[in-house]
Protein backbone atom coordinates (compact mmCIF):
# COMPACT_ATOMS: atom_id res chain seq x y z
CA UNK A 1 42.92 46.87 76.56
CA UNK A 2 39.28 47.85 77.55
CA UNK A 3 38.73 51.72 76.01
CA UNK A 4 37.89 54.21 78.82
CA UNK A 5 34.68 56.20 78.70
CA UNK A 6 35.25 59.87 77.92
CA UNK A 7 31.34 61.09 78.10
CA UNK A 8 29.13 61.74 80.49
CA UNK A 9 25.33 61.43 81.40
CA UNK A 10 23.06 64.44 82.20
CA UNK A 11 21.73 64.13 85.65
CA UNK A 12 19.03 66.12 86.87
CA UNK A 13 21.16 69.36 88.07
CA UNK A 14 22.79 69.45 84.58
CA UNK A 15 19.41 69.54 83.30
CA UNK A 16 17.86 71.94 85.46
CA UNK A 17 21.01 74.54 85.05
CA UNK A 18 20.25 73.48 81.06
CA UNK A 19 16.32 74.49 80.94
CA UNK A 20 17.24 77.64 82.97
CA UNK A 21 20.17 78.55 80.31
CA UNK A 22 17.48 78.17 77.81
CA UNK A 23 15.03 80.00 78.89
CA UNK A 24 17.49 83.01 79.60
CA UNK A 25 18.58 82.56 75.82
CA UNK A 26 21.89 81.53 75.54
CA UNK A 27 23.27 79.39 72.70
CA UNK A 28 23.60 75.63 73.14
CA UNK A 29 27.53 76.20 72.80
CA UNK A 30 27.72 78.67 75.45
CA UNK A 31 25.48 76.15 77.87
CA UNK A 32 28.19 73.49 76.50
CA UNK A 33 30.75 75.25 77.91
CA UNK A 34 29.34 75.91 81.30
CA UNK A 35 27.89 72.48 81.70
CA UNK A 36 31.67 70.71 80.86
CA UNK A 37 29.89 68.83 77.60
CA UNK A 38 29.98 68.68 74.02
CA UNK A 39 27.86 71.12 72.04
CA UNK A 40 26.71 67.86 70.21
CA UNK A 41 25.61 66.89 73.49
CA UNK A 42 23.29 70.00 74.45
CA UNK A 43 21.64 69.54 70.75
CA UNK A 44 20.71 65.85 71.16
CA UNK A 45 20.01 66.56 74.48
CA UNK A 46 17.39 69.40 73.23
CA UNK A 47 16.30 67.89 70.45
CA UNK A 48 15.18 64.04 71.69
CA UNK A 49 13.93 64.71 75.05
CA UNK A 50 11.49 68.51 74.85
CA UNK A 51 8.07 68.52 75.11
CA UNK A 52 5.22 68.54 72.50
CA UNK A 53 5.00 72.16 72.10
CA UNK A 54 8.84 72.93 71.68
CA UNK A 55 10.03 73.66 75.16
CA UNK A 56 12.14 71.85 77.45
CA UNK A 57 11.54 70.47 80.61
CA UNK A 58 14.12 69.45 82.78
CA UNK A 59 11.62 67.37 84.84
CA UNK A 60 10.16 65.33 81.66
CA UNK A 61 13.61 64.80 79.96
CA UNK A 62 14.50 63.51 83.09
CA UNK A 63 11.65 61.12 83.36
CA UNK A 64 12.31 60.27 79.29
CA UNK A 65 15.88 59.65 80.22
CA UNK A 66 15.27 57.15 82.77
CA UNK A 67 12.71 55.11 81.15
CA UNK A 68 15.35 54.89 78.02
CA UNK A 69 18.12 53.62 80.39
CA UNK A 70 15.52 51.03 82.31
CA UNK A 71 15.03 49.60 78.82
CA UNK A 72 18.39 50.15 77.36
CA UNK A 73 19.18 46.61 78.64
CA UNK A 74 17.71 43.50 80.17
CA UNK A 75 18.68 39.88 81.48
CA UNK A 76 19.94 37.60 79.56
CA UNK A 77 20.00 40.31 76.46
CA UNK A 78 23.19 38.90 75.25
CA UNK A 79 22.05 35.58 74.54
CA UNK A 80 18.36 36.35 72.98
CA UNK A 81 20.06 38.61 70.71
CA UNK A 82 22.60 36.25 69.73
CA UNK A 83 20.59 33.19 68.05
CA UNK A 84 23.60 30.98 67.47
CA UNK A 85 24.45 31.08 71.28
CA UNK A 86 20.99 30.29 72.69
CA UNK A 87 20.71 27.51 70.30
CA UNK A 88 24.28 26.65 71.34
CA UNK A 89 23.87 26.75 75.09
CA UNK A 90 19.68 25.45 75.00
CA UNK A 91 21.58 22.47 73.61
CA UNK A 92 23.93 22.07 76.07
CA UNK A 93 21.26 22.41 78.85
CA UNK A 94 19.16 19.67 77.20
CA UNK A 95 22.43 17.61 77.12
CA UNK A 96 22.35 17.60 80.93
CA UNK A 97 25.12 20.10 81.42
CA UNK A 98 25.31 22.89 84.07
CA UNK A 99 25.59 26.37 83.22
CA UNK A 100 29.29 26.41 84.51
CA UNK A 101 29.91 23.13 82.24
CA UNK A 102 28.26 25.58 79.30
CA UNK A 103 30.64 28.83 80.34
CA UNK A 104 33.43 26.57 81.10
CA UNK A 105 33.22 24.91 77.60
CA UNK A 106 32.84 28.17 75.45
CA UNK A 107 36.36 29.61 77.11
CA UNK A 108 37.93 26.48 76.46
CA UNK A 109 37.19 26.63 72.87
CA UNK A 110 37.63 30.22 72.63
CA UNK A 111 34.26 30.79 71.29
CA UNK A 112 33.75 34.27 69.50
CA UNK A 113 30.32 34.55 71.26
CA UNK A 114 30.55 33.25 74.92
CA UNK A 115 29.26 34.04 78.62
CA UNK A 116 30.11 33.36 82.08
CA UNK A 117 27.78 31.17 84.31
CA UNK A 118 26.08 34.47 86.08
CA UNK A 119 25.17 35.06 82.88
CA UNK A 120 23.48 32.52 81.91
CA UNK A 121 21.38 31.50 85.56
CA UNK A 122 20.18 35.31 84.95
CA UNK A 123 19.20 34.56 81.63
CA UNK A 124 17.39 31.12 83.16
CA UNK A 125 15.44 32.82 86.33
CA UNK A 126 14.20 35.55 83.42
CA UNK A 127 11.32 35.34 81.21
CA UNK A 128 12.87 34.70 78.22
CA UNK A 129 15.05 31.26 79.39
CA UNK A 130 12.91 30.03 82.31
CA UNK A 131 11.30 27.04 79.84
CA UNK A 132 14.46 26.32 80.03
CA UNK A 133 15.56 25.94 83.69
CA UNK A 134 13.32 22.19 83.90
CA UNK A 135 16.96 20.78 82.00
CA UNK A 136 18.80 21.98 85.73
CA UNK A 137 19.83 19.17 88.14
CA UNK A 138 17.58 21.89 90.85
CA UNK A 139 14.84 22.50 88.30
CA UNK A 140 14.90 25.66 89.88
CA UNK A 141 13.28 28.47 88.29
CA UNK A 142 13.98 31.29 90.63
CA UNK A 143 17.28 31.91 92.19
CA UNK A 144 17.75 30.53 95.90
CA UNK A 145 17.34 33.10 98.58
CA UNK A 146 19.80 32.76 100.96
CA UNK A 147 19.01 33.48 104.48
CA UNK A 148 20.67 35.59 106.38
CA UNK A 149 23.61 33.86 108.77
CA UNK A 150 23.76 34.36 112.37
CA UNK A 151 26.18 36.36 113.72
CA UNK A 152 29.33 34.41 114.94
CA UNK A 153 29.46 34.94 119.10
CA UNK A 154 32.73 34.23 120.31
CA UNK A 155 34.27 32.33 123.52
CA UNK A 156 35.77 35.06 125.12
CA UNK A 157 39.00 34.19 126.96
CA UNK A 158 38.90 30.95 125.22
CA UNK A 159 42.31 28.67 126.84
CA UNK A 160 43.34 25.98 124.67
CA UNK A 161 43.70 22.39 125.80
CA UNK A 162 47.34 22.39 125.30
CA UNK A 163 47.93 24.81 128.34
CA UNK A 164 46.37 22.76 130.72
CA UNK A 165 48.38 21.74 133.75
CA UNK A 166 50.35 19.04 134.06
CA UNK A 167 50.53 18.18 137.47
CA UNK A 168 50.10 14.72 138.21
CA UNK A 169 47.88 15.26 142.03
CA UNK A 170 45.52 17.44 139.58
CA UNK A 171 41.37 15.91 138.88
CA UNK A 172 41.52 16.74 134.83
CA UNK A 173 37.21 16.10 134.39
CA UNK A 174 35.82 16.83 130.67
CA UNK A 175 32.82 18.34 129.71
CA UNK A 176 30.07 17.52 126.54
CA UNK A 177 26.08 17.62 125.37
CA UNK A 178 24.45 16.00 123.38
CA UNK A 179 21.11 16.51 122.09
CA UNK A 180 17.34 15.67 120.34
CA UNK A 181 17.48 14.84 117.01
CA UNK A 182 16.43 17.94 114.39
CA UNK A 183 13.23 15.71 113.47
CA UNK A 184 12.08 15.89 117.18
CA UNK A 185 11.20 19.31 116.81
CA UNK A 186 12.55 19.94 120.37
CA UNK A 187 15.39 21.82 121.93
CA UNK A 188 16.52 19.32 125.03
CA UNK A 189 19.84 18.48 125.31
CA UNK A 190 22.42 16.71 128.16
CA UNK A 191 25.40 17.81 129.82
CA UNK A 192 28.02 15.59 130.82
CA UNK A 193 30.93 15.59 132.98
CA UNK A 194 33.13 12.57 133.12
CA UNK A 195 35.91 12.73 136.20
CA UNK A 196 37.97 9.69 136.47
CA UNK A 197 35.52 8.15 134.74
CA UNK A 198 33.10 8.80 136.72
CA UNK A 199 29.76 9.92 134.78
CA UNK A 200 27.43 12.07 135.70
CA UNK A 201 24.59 14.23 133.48
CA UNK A 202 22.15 17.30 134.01
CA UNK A 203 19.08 17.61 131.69
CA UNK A 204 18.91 21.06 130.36
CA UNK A 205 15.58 22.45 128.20
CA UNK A 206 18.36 24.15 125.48
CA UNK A 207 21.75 24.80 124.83
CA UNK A 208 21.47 28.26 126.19
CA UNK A 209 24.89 29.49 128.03
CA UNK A 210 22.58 29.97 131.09
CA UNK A 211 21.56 26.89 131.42
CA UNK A 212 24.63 25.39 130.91
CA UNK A 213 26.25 27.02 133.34
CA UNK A 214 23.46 26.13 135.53
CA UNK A 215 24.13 22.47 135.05
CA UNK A 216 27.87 23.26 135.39
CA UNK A 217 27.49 24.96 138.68
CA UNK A 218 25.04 21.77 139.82
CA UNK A 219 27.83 19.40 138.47
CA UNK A 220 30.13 21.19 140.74
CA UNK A 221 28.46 20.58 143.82
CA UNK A 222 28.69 16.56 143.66
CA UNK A 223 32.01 16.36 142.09
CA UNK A 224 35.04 18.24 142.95
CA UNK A 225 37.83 18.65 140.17
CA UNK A 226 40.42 20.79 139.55
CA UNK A 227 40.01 21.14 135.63
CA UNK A 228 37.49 21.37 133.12
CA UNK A 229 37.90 20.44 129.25
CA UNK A 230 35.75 21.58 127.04
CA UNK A 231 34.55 21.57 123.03
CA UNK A 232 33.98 24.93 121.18
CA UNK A 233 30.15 24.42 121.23
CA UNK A 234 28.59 28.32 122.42
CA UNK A 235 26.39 26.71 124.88
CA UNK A 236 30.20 26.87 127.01
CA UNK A 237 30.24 30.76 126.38
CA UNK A 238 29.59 31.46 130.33
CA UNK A 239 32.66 28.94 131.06
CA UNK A 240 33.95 31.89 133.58
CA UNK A 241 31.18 31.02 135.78
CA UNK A 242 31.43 27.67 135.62
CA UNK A 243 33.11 27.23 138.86
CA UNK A 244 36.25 25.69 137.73
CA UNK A 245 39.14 26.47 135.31
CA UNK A 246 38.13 25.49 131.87
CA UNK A 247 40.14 24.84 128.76
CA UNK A 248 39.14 24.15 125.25
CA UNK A 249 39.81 21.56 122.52
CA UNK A 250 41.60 22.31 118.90
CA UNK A 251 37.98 22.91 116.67
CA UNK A 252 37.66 19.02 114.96
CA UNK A 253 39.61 17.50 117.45
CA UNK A 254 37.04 15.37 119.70
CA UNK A 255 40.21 12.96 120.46
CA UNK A 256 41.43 15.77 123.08
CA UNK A 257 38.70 15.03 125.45
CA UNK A 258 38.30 11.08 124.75
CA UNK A 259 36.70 9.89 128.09
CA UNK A 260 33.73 12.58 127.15
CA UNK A 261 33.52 10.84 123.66
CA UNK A 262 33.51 7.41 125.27
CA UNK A 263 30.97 8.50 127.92
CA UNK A 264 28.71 9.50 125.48
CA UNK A 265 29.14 6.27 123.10
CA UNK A 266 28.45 4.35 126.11
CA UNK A 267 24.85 6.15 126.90
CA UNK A 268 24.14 6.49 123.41
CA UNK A 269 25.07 2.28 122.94
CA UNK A 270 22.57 1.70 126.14
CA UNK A 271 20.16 3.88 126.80
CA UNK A 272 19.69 6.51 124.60
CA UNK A 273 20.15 5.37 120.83
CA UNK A 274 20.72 8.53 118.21
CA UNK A 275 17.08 9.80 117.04
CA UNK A 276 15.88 9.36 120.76
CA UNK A 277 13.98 12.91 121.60
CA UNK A 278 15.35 13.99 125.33
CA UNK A 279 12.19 15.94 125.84
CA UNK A 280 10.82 12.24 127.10
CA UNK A 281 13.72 11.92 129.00
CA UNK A 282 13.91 12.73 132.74
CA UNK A 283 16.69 13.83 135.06
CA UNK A 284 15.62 10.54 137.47
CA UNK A 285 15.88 8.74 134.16
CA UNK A 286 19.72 9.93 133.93
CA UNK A 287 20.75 9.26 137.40
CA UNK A 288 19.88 6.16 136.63
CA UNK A 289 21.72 5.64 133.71
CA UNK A 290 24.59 7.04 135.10
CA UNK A 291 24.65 4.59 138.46
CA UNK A 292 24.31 1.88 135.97
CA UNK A 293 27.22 2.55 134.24
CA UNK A 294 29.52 4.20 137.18
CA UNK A 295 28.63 0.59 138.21
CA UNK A 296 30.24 -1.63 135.52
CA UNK A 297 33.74 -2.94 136.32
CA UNK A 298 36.50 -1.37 133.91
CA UNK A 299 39.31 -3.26 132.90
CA UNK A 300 41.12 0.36 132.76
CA UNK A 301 40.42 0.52 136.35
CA UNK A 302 41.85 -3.33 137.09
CA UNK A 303 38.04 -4.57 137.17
CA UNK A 304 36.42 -1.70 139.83
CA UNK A 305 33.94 0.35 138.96
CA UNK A 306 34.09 4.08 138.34
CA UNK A 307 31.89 4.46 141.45
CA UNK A 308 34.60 2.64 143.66
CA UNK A 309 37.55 4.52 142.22
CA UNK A 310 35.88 8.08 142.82
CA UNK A 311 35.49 7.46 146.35
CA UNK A 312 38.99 6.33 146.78
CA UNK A 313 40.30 9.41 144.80
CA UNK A 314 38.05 11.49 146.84
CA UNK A 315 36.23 13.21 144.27
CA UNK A 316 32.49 12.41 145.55
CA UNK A 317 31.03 15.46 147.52
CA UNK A 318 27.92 15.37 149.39
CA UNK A 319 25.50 13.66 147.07
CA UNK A 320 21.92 15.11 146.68
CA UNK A 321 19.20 13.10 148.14
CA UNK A 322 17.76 11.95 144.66
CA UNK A 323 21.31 10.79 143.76
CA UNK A 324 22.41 9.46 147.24
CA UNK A 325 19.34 7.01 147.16
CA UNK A 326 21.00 4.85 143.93
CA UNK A 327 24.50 4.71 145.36
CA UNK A 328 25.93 2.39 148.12
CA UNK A 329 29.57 3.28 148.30
């Protein structure tokens, strides 16, 4: 059972009330009695911590008291004072074996002298063990500084896919990006909306929820659906102004919006290969892509091409001239 401390520090009040009581000449076990502390307390007190000349000074025994504490202990103090258990555990870490293998292995065996893990990385990133820290798999010699996470935004009124209409006269279109690779130092991405598997894409300079719902908005005005699915990425955070009702996929569940998925396989497999930086990539550049592949024949679609089976569903609008020019439907 760990024992309870029953004593106290001084802290600076308790010493100021104490140099006042002495100066007014009361006895230490009077002052004990007022300040809620041993006699044996006052004495010490008195005795370690007063000045040169005799007197105390509540300001100096303060300062005294404070250095004493700042050196009372320091890291990794268990282990340099306990030979047997740096030699023990500087063995271990030449042996290849992580601090937690070292901790680990000392409970196991119930050692009398043993520390946790903490312990010993603060004992490492200190003076006294960091010759030591070349034997880590990191060869770290300072802890990792962690940087700060960015705040979590929310999709507010978020719908899930699975209460998404039925009905069978209803256009259900999905909705994706894709983007530059990290390495391209850029922020370009694509938006994508797939209707009856019909493609077609809006360059964007960022995933901004802005700019997506730009491109949504855009989307909106040469196709006309009745649905929107979606994935959790925040670039849909503005989905109320999208135009169109919008629902959203289970997180880790691309399969809910497959003809998205496929879409973007299909650019990906002819045009734009993973690593390829969109920044080079222009909306004209797109359009064509997309009337390329609106133009293959789909087995799914008994061998006509999306482009035929959106104008027979009706869900072509008005194209815009710079689309208009690469379609003859």
């Amino acid at each position: 059972m760990r024992k309870i401390r029953t004593y106290v520090h001084l802290d600076q009040f308790a010493r100021d009330r104490l140099e006042a009581m002495l100066r007014d000449g009361m006895r230490q076990k009077d002052i004990a009695e007022v300040l809620k502390v041993d006699k044996s307390t006052v004495s010490r007190e008195v005795a370690k911590r007063k000045r040169m000349d005799g007197r105390y000074d509540a300001w100096l025994a303060e300062h005294k008291a404070q250095i004493l504490r700042s050196n009372s202990k320091y890291q990794g103090m268990k282990i340099e004072q306990n030979p047997a258990l740096k030699a023990r555990i500087v063995a271990e870490l030449k042996a290849l074996r992580s601090p937690d293998e070292i901790a680990g292995r000392l409970r196991k065996e119930n050692a009398e002298l043993r520390v946790d893990k903490d312990a010993i990385y603060k004992w490492l990133y200190s003076a006294y063990g960091a010759r030591y820290c070349k034997y880590l798999c990191t060869r770290r010699y300072k802890k990792k500084v962690q940087k700060n996470k960015t705040e979590r935004v929310m999709i507010p009124n978020r719908i899930n896919v699975e209460w998404r209409p039925n009905t069978p006269d209803l256009i259900h279109a999905e909705g994706d990006t894709f983007v530059s690779p990290k390495r391209a130092k850029t922020t370009h991405a694509v938006a994508l909306v797939v209707a009856e598997k019909f493609l077609t894409m809006r360059k964007m300079e960022s995933l901004k929820p802005t700019l997506m719902q730009d491109a949504m908005q855009d989307i909106g005005t040469e196709l006309s659906f009745d649905t929107l699915t979606l994935d959790n990425g925040i670039e849909n955070r503005s989905h109320e102004q999208f135009g169109v009702p919008s629902f959203f996929c289970d997180p880790h569940s691309p399969w809910q919006k497959p003809r998205a998925e496929g879409a973007i396989g299909l650019v990906r497999r002819w045009f734009l290969p993973k690593g390829t930086d969109l920044s080079n990539v222009t909306q004209q550049d797109l359009d064509l892509y997309a009337k390329l592949l609106n133009g293959k024949y789909r087995k799914s679609l008994g061998y006509k091409s999306a482009s035929e089976a959106a104008e027979e569903s009706g869900i072509l609008k008005a194209l815009p001239a710079r689309v208009a020019l690469h379609y003859r439907i």
